[in-house]
Protein backbone atom coordinates (compact mmCIF):
# COMPACT_ATOMS: atom_id res chain seq x y z
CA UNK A 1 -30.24 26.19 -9.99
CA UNK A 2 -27.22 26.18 -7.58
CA UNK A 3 -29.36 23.56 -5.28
CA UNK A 4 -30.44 21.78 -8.78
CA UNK A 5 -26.81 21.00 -9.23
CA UNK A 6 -25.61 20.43 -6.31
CA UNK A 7 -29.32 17.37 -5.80
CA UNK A 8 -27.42 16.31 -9.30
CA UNK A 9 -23.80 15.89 -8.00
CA UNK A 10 -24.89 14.24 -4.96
CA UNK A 11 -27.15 12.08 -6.64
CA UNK A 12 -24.73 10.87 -9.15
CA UNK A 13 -22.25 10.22 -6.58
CA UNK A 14 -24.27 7.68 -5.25
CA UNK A 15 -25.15 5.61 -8.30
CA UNK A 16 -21.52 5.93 -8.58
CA UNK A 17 -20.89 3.91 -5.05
CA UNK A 18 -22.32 0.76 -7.14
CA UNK A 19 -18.91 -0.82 -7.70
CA UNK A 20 -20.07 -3.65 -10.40
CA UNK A 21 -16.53 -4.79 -10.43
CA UNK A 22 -15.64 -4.92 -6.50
CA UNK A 23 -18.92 -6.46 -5.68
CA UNK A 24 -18.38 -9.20 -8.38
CA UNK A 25 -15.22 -9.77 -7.44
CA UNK A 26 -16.61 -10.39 -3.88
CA UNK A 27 -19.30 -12.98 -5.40
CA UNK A 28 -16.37 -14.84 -6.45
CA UNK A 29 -14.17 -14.43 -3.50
CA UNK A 30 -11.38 -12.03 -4.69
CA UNK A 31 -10.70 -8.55 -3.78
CA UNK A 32 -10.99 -7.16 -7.28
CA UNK A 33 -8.59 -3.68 -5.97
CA UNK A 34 -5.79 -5.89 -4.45
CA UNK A 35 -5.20 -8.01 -7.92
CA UNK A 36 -3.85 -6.98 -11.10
CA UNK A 37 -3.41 -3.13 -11.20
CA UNK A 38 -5.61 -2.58 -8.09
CA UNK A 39 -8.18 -0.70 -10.27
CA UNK A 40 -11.89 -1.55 -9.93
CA UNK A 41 -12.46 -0.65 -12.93
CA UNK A 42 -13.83 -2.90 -15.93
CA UNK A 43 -10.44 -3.23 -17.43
CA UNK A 44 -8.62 -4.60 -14.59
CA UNK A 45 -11.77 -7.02 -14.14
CA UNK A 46 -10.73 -7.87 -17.51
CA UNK A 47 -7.79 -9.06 -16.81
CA UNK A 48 -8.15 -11.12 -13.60
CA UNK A 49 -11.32 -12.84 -13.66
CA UNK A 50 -11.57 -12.98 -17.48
CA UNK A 51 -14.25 -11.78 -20.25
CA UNK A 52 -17.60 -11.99 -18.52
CA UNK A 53 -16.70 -10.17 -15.69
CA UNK A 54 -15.11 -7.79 -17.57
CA UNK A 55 -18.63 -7.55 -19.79
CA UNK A 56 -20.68 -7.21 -16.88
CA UNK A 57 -18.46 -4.73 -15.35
CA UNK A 58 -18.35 -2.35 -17.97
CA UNK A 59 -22.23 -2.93 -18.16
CA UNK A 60 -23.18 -2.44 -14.56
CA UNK A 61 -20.49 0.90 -14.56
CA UNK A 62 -21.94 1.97 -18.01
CA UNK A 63 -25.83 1.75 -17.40
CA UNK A 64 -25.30 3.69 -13.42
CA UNK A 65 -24.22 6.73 -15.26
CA UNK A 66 -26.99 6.31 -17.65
CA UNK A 67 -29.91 5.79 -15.15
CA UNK A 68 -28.49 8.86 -13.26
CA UNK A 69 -28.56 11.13 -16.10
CA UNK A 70 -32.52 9.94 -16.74
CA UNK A 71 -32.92 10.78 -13.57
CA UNK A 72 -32.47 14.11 -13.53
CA UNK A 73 -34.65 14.36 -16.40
CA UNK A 74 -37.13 13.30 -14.70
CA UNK A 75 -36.81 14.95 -11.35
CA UNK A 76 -35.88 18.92 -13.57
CA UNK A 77 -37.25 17.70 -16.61
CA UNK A 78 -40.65 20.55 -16.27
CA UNK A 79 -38.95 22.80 -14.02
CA UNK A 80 -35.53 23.69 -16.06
CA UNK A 81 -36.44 22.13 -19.35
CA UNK A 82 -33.96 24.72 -20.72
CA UNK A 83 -30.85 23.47 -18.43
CA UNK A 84 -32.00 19.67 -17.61
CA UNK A 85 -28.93 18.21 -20.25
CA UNK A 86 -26.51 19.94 -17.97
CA UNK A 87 -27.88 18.71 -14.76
CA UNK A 88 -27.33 15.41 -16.19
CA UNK A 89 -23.96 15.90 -17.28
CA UNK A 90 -23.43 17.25 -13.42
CA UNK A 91 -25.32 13.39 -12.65
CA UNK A 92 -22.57 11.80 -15.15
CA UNK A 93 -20.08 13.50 -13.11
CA UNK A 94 -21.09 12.92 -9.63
CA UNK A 95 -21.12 9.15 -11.11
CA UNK A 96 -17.38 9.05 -12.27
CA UNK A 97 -16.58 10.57 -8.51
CA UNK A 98 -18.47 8.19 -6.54
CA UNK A 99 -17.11 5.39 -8.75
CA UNK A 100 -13.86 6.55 -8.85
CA UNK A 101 -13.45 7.84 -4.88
CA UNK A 102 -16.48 5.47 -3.00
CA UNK A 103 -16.12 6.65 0.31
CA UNK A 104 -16.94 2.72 1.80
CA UNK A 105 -14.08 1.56 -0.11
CA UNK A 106 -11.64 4.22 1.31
CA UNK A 107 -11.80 6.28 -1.93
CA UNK A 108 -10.23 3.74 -4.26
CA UNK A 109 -12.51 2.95 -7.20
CA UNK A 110 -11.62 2.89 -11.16
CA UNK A 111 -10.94 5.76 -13.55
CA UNK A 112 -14.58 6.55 -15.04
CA UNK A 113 -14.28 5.55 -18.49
CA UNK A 114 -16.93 3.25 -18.74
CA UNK A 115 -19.18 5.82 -16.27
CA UNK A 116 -18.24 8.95 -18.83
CA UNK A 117 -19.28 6.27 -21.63
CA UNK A 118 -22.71 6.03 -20.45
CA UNK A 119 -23.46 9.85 -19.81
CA UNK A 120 -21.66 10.67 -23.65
CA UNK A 121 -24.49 7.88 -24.75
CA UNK A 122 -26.97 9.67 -22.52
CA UNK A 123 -26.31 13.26 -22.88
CA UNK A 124 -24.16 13.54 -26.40
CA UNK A 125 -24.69 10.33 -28.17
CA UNK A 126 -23.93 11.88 -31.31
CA UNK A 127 -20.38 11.75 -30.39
CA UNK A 128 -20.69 8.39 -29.21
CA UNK A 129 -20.07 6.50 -32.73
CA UNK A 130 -16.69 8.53 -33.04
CA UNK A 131 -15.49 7.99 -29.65
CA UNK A 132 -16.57 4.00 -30.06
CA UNK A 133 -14.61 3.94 -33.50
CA UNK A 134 -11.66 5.37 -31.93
CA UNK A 135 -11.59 3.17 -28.87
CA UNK A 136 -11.77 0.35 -30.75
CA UNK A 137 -9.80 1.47 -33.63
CA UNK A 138 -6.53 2.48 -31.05
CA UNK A 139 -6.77 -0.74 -29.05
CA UNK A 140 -7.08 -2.66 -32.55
CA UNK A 141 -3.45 -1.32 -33.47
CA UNK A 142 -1.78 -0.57 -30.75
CA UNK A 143 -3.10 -3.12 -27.59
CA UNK A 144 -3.46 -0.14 -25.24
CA UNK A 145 -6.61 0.07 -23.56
CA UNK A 146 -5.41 3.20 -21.49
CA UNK A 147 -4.45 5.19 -24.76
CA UNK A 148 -8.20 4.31 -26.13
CA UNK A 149 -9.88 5.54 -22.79
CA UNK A 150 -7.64 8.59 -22.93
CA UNK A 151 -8.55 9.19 -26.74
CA UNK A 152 -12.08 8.70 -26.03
CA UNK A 153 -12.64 11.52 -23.10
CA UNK A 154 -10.26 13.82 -25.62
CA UNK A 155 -12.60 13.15 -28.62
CA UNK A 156 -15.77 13.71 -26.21
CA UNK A 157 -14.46 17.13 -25.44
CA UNK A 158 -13.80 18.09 -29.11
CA UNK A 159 -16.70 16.59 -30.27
CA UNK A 160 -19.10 18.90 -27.35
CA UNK A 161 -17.38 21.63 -28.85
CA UNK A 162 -17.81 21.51 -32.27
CA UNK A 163 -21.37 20.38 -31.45
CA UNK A 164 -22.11 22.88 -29.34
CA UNK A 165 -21.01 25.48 -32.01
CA UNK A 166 -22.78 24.26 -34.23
CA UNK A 167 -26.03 24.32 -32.52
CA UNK A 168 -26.88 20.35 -32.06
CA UNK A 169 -26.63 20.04 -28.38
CA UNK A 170 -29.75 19.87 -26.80
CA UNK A 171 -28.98 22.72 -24.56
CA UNK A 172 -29.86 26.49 -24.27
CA UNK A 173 -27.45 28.61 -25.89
CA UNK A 174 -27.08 30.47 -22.37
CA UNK A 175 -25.96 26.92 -20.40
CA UNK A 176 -23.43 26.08 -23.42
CA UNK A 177 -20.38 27.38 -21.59
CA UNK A 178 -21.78 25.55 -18.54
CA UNK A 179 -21.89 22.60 -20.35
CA UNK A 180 -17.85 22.82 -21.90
CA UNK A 181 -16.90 23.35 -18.77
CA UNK A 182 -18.63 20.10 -16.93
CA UNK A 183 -17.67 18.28 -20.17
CA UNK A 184 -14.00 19.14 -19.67
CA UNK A 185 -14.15 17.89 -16.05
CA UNK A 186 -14.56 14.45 -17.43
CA UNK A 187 -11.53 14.39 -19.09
CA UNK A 188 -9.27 15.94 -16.67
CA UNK A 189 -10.56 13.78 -14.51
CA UNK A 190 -10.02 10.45 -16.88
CA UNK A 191 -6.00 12.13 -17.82
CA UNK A 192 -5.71 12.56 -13.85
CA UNK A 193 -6.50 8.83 -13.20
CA UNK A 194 -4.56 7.65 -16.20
CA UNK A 195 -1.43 9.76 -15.30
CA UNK A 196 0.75 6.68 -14.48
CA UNK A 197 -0.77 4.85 -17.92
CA UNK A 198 0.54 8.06 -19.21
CA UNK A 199 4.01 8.27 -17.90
CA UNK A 200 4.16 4.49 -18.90
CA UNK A 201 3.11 4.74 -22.48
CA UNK A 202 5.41 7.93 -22.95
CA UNK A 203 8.46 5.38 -21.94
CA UNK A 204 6.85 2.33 -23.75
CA UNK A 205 6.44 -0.03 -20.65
CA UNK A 206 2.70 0.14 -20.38
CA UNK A 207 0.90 -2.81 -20.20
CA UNK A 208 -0.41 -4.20 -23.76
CA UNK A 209 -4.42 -6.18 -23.54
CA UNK A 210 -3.63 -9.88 -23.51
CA UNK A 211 0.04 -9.53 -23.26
CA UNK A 212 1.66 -12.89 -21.82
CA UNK A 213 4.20 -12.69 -19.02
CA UNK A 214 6.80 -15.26 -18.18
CA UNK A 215 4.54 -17.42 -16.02
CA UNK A 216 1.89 -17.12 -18.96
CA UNK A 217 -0.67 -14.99 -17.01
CA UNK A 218 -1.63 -12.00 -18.52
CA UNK A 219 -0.55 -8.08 -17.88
């Protein structure tokens, strides 16, 4: 199993080194990580080269965590039937490092919210409707999109939990612990890469979706 996790980290990092957002930025001549806040991410895509690259951002970062985790189901699928959920979580997470440090790009990717989005629809999508209500819910009221990707990989974690507990993860009872602990990778990892959003929102200057600045371009 050690060399099953290790095929599934290494795999996932490199669906990870698909960077939807850099390489569309490219198609349209910009440099996606020096504009806005430098992220790669779909958010900052978002917010420089408007909706539809934001869409297809999200998409393309969404759906690489998703094929990765399939993958693994396929390759372990009859030879650890018992413990092929939390190779794919190890997938998810090798997908949110590779997209989040891509070696090519000098280790500056996103933050892995829209890569942890795909492998909660692939591995736990019974927490996915919460997490979905609650991203869209916080950035409804408050404009954040940083405090709804930070409440999302919190409510992920609670949510594997309670699940777990309660017996509807589709994982041996033996791998459960395995499985809390990858899961709560994901969200240090997401509360690592949001620690300036963090320090921002705690002194109320972070950056609001659509907010206007002086020259009327937005934040």
């Amino acid at each position: 199993m050690i060399a099953a996790r290790l095929i599934a980290l290494g795999t996932g990092y490199l669906f990870g080194l698909f960077q939807t957002g850099y390489l569309y930025g490219k198609s349209q001549g910009i440099d996606i990580r020096k504009e806005g806040s430098g992220n790669a991410g779909a958010t900052n895509s978002l917010r420089v080269l408007g909706l539809k690259a934001g869409l297809i951002t999200f998409a393309g970062d969404l759906f690489k965590a998703i094929f990765a985790v399939l993958l693994m189901h396929l390759i372990f699928g009859s030879r650890y039937p018992e413990a092929v959920t939390v190779l794919g979580l190890y997938a998810g997470f090798g997908t949110v490092l590779g997209h989040n440090f891509p070696f090519y790009l000098k280790f500056q990717g996103g933050k892995g919210i829209a890569c942890t989005s795909g492998v909660i629809l692939a591995v736990c999508p019974q927490a996915a409707p919460f997490c979905l209500l609650l991203f869209i819910g916080s950035i409804a009221v408050t404009r954040y999109v940083s405090l709804g990707s930070i409440l999302v990989v919190t409510a992920f974690l609670i949510q594997v939990i309670l699940f777990g507990q309660m017996g509807w993860l589709s994982t041996a009872p033996a791998y459960l612990p395995e499985f809390y602990a990858v899961s709560a990778c994901f969200t240090a990892m997401a509360l690592w890469r949001h620690r300036a959003n963090i320090g921002r929102l705690l002194h109320g200057t972070e950056n609001k979706i659509g907010m206007k600045k002086k020259d009327g371009k937005e934040e």
